[in-house]
Protein backbone atom coordinates (compact mmCIF):
# COMPACT_ATOMS: atom_id res chain seq x y z
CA UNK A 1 -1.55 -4.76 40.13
CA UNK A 2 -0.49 -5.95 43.67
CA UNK A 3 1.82 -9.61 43.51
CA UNK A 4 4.33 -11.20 45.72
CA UNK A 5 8.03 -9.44 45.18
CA UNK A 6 11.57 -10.27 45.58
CA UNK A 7 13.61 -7.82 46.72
CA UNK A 8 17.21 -8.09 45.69
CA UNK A 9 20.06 -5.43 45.07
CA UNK A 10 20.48 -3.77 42.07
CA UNK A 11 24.24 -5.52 41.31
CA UNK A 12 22.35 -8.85 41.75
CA UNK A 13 18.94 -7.87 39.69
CA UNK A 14 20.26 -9.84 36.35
CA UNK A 15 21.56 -12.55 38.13
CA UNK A 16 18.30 -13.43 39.62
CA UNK A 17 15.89 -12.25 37.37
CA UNK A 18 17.71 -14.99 34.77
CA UNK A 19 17.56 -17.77 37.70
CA UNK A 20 13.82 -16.97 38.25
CA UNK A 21 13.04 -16.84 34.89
CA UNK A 22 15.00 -20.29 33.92
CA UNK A 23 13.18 -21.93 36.98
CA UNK A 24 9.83 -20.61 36.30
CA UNK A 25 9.52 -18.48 39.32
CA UNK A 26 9.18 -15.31 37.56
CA UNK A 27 5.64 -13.44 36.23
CA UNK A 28 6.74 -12.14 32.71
CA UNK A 29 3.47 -10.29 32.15
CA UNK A 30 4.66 -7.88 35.12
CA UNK A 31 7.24 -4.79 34.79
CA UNK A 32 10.22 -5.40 36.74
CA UNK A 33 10.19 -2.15 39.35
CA UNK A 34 13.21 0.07 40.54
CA UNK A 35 13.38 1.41 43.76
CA UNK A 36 16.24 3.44 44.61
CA UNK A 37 19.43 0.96 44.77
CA UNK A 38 16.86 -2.36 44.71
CA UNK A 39 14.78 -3.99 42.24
CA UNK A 40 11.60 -5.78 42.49
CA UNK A 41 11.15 -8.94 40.88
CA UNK A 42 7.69 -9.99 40.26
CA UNK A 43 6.78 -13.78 41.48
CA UNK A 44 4.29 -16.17 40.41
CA UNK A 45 1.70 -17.41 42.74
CA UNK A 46 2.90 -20.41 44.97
CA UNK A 47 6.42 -20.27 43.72
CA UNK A 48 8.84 -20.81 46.90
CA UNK A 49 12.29 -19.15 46.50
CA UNK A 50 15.30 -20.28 47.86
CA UNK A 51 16.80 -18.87 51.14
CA UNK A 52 19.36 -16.12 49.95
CA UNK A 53 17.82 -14.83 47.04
CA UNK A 54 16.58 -11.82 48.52
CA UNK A 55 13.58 -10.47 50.46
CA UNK A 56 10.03 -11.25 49.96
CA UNK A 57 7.15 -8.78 50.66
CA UNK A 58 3.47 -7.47 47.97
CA UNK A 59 4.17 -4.58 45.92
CA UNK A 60 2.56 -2.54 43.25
CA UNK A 61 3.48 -3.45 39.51
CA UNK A 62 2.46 -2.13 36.10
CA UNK A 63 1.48 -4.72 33.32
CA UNK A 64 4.18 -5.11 30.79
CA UNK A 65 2.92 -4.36 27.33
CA UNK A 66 2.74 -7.61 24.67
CA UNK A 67 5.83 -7.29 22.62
CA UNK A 68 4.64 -6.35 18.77
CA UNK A 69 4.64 -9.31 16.45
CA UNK A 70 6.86 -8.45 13.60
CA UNK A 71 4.40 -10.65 11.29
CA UNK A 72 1.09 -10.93 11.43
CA UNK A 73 0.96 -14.21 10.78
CA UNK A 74 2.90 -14.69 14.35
CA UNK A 75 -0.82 -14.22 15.43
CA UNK A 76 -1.91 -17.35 13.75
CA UNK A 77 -1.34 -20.37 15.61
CA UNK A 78 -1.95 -22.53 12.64
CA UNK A 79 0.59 -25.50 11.53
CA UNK A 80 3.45 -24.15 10.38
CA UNK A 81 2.53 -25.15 6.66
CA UNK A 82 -0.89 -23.47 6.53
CA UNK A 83 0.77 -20.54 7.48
CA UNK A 84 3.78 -20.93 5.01
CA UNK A 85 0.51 -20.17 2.23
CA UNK A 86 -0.10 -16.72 3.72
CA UNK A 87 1.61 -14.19 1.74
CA UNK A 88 4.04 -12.20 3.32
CA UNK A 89 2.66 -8.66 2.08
CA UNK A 90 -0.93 -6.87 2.24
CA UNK A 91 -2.16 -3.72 1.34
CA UNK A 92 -3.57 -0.56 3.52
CA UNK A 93 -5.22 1.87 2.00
CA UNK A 94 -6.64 4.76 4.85
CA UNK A 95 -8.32 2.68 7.30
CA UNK A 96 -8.58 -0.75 5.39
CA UNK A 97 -6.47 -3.47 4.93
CA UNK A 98 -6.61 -5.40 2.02
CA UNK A 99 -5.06 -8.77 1.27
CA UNK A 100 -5.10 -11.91 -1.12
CA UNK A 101 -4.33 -15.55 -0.10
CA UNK A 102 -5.37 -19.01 -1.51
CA UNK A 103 -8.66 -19.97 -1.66
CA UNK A 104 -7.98 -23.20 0.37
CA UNK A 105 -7.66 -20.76 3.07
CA UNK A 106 -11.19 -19.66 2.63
CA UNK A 107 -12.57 -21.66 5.55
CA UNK A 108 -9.99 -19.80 8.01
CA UNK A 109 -10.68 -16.21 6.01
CA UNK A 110 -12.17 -14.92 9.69
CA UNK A 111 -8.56 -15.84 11.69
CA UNK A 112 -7.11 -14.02 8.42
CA UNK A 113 -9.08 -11.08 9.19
CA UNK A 114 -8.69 -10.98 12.65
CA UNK A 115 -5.40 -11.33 12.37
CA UNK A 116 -4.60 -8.20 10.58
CA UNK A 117 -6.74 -5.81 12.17
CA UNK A 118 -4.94 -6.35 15.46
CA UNK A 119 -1.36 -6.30 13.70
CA UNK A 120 -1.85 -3.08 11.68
CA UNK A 121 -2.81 -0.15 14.17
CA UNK A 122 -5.70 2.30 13.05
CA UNK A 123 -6.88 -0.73 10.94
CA UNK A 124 -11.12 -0.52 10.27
CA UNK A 125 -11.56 -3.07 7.79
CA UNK A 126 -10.21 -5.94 6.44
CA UNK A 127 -10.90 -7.27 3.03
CA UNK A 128 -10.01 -10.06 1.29
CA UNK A 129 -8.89 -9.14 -2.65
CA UNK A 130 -10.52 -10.76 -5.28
CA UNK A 131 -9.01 -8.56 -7.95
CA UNK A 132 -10.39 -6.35 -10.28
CA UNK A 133 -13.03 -6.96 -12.54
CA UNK A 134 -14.77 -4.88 -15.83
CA UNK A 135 -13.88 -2.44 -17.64
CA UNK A 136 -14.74 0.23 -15.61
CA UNK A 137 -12.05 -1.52 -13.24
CA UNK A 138 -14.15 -1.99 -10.08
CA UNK A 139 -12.63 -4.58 -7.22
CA UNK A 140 -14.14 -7.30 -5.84
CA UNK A 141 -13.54 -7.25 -1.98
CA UNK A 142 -14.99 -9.44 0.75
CA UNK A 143 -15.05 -8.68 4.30
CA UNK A 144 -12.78 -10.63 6.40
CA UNK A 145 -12.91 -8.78 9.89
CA UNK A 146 -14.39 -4.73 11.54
CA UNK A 147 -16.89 -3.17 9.57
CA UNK A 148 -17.72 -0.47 7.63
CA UNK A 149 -17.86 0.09 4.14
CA UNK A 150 -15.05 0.41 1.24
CA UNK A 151 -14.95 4.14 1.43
CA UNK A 152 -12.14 6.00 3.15
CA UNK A 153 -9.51 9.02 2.73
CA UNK A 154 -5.55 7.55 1.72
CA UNK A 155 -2.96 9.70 2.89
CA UNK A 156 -0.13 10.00 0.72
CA UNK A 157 2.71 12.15 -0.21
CA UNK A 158 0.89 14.81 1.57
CA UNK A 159 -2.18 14.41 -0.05
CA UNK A 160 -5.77 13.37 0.97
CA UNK A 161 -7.19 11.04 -1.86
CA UNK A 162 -10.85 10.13 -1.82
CA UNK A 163 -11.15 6.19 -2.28
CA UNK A 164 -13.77 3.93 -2.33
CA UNK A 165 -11.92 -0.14 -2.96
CA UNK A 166 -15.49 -1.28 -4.10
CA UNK A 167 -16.45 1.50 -6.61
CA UNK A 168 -13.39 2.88 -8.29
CA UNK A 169 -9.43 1.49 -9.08
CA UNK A 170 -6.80 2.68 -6.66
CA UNK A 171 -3.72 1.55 -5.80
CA UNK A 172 -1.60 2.33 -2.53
CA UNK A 173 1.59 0.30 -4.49
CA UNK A 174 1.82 3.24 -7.06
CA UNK A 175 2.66 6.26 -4.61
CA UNK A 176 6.53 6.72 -5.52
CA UNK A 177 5.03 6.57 -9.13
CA UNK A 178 2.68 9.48 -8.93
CA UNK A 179 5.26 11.75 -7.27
CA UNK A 180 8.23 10.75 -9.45
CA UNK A 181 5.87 11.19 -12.94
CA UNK A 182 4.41 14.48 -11.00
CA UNK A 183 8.62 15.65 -10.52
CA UNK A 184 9.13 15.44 -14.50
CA UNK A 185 6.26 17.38 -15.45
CA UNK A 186 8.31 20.47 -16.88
CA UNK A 187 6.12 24.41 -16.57
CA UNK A 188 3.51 24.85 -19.25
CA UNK A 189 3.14 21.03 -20.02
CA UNK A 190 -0.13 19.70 -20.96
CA UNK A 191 -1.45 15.99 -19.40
CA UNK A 192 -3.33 13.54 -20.11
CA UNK A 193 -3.95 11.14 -17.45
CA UNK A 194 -5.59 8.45 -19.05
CA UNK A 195 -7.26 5.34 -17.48
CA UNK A 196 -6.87 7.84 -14.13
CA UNK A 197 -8.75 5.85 -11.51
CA UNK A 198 -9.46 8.36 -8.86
CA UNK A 199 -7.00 10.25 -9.98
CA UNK A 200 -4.10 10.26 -8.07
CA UNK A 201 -1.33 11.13 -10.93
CA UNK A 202 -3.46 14.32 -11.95
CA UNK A 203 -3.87 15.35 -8.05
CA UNK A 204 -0.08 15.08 -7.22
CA UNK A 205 0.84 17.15 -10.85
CA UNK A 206 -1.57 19.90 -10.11
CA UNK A 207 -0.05 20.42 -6.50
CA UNK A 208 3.23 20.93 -8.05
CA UNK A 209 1.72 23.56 -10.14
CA UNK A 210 3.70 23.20 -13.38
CA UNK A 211 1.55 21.92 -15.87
CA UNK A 212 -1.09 24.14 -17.25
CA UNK A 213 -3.55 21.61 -18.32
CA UNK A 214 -4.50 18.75 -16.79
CA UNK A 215 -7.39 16.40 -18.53
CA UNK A 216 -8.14 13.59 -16.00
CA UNK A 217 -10.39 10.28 -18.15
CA UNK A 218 -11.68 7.45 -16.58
CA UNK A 219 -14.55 5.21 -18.05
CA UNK A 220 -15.64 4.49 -14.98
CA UNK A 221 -18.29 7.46 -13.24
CA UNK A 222 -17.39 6.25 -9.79
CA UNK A 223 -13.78 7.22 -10.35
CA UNK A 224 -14.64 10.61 -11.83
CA UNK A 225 -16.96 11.53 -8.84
CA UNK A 226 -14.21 10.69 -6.11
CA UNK A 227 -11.64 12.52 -7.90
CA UNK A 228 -13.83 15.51 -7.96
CA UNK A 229 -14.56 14.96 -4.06
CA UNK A 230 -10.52 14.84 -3.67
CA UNK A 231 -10.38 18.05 -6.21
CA UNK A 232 -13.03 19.99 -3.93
CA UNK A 233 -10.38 19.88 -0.82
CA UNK A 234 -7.68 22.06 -2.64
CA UNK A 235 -7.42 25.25 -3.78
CA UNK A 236 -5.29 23.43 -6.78
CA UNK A 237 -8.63 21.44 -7.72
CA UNK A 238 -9.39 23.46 -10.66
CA UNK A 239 -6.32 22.90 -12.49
CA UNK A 240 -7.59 19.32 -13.12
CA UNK A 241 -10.78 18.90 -15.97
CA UNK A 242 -12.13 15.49 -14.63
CA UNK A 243 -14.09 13.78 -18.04
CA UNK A 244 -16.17 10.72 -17.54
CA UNK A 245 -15.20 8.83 -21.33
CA UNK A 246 -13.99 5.39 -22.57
CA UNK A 247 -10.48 6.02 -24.25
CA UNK A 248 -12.46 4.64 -27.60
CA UNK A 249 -14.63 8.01 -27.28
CA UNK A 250 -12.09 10.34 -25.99
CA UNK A 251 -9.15 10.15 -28.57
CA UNK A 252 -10.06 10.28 -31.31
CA UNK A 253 -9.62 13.78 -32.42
CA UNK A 254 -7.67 15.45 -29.46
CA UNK A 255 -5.22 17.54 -30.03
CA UNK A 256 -1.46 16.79 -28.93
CA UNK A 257 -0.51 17.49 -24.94
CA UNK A 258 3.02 17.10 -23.91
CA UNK A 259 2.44 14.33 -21.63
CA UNK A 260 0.09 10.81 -21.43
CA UNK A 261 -0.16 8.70 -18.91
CA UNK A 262 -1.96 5.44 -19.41
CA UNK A 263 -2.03 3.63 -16.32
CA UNK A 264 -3.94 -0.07 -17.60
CA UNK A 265 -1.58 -2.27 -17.02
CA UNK A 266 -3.15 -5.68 -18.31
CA UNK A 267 -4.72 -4.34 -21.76
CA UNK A 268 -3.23 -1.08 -21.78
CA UNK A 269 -1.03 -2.04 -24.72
CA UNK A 270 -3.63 -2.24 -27.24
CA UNK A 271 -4.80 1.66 -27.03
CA UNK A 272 -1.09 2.68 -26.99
CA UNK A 273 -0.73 3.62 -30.63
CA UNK A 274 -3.76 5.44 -30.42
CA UNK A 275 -2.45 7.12 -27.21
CA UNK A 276 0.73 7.87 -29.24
CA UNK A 277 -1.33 9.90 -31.90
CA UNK A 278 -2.21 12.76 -28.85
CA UNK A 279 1.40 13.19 -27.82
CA UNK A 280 2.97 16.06 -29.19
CA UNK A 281 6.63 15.52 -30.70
CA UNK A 282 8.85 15.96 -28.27
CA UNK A 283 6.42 14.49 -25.79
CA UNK A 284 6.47 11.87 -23.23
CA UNK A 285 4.47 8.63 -22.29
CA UNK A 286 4.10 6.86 -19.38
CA UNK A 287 2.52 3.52 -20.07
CA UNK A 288 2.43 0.90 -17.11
CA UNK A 289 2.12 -2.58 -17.84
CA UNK A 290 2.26 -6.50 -16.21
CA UNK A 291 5.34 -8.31 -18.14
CA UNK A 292 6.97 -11.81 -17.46
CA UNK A 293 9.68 -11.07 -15.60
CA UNK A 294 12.22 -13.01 -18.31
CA UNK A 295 10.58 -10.15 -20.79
CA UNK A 296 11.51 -6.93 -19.05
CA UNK A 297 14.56 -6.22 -20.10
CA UNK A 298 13.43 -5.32 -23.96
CA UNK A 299 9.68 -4.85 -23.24
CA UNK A 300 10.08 -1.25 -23.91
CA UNK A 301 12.10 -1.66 -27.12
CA UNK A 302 8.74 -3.54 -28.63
CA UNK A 303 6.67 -0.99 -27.18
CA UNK A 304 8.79 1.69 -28.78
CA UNK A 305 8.05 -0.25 -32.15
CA UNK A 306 5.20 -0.81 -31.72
CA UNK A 307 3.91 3.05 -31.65
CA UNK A 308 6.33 4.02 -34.68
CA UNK A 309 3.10 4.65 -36.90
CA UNK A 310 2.58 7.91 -34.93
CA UNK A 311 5.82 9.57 -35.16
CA UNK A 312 9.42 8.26 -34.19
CA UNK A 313 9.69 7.04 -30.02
CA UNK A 314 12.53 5.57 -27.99
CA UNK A 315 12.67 4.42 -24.94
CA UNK A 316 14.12 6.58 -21.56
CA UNK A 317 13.71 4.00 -19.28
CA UNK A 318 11.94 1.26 -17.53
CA UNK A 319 11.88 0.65 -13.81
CA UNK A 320 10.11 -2.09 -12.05
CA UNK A 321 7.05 -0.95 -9.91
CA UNK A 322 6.33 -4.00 -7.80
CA UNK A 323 6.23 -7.62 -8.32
CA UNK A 324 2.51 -9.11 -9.45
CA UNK A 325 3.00 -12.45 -9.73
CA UNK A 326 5.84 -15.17 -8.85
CA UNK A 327 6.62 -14.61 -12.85
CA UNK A 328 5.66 -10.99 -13.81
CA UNK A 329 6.06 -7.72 -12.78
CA UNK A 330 4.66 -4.22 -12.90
CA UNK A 331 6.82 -1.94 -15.30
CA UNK A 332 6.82 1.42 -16.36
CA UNK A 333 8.08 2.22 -19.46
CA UNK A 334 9.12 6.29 -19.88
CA UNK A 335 9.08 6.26 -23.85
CA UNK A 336 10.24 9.80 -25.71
CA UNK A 337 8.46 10.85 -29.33
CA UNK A 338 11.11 12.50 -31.07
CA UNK A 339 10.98 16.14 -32.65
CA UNK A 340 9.41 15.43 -35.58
């Protein structure tokens, strides 16, 4: 782009660049050029310069690229207490960008939207979370800005997951949980990866190749059908038995694997004993649940009591997944049934 220019020596280029810039003089949507020992300072239109500062004559200069906004709510030019109710965080899973704010906000959802798909690059779609719903755990989403639909392929931990946000649970907060549970699976354990969603523990555990059954359940036939899409892409797929069943219809009479995982974190504590009964002594469960945050501490203590009619269980440890609420948290609780 051709502009005016002031031509000044490189020791002086700071000094004058500042003065410019302080006196409005100075176009800050044009690189500054070098040439040789002299630099050329881009000029607004109509600005006079004072004798001394240097020569003027037109020259060439690139566009300087916006700076990145280190928030997207920087990109909002709302009062600074509407945006004080955005929440700091937001989900992307693949392509899409999920988020959840107040509904008082509703009426601005579109700014929202817009928002985000310029601040996170590769962005698609951008939905606004409603939270899941059912018992076959399907989200409500509403679209805030691109287009589309809810399907897409998550990357993670060097792994392609098939997801669809409208259809089937998934959740892009989790991936440090399904490699560190995938890590502890020792060789010739059997899993059950209960409550599975699309899967994403049983995918990670059959790429480490230890385990040598994997049994995959999920109410929900949406789930079970993208897992087997995901499944389909690696030559590991077929260590993984996908089964479309309610956990009602599935336990009962199964016989004891090494390892559970029951991944339903706001009810997930009422199938737990039953869940206990189909871990073998010696065994390990993984049960995730959303705790007040003043209940944490001995959460897994209870838990441990609470599955005592199927054999003896401590706990191994409990780590904090992510926040959920301004009061609760997401917890895992590693609990050990003892050698009988």
């Amino acid at each position: 782009m051709k502009a005016r220019a002031l031509v000044v020596p490189r020791r002086e280029g700071e000094a004058v660049r500042r003065a410019l810039a302080e006196s409005g003089r100075l176009r800050t949507d044009l690189k500054i050029r070098e040439e040789g020992d002299r630099l050329l300072l881009p000029l607004r239109d109509g600005a006079s310069v004072p004798e001394g500062w240097g020569d003027e004559r037109a020259a060439e200069f690139d566009p300087r690229p916006e700076e990145a906004p280190a928030d997207y709510r920087e990109l909002l030019p709302w009062p600074e207490a509407d945006r004080a109710l955005l929440p700091r965080s937001f989900d992307v899973v693949g392509d899409i960008v999920l988020v959840r704010f107040p509904f008082e906000l509703r009426e601005r959802r579109a700014e929202v939207g817009d928002a985000l798909r310029r601040f996170v690059p590769g962005s698609r779609l951008v939905g606004w979370d409603h939270g899941v719903r059912g018992a076959e755990r399907r989200r409500e989403v509403e679209p805030l800005a691109g287009g589309g639909g809810w399907s897409t392929v998550h990357r993670e931990n060097h792994l392609e997951l098939d997801v669809d946000l409208e259809r089937a649970y998934f959740s892009p907060r989790l991936a440090h949980e399904h490699a560190r549970v995938a890590a502890e699976v020792g060789a010739g354990e059997r899993v059950y990866d209960l409550c599975c969603g699309v899967g994403p523990f049983s995918v990670h555990i059959a790429r480490d190749g230890r385990a040598t059954e994997i049994v995959a359940v999920d109410a929900n036939p949406d789930a079970i059908e993208l897992l087997r899409r995901t499944l389909a892409r690696y030559r590991f797929g077929g260590r993984v038995t996908p089964v479309g069943a309610s956990l009602e219809s599935f336990l009962p009479r199964r016989p004891p694997f090494e390892r559970a995982i029951l991944n339903l974190p706001h009810e997930g504590i009422k199938y737990a004993p039953s869940v206990a009964r189909v871990v073998a002594p010696g065994g390990r469960l993984h049960l995730y649940e959303i705790v007040p945050r003043s209940e944490v501490e001995h959460r897994g203590d209870v838990i441990a009591s609470l599955l005592e009619p199927a054999g003896h269980w401590s706990t191994l440890g409990t780590r904090i997944v992510h926040p959920y609420s301004p009061e609760s948290d997401l917890a895992v609780f590693d609990l050990a049934r003892r050698p009988d």
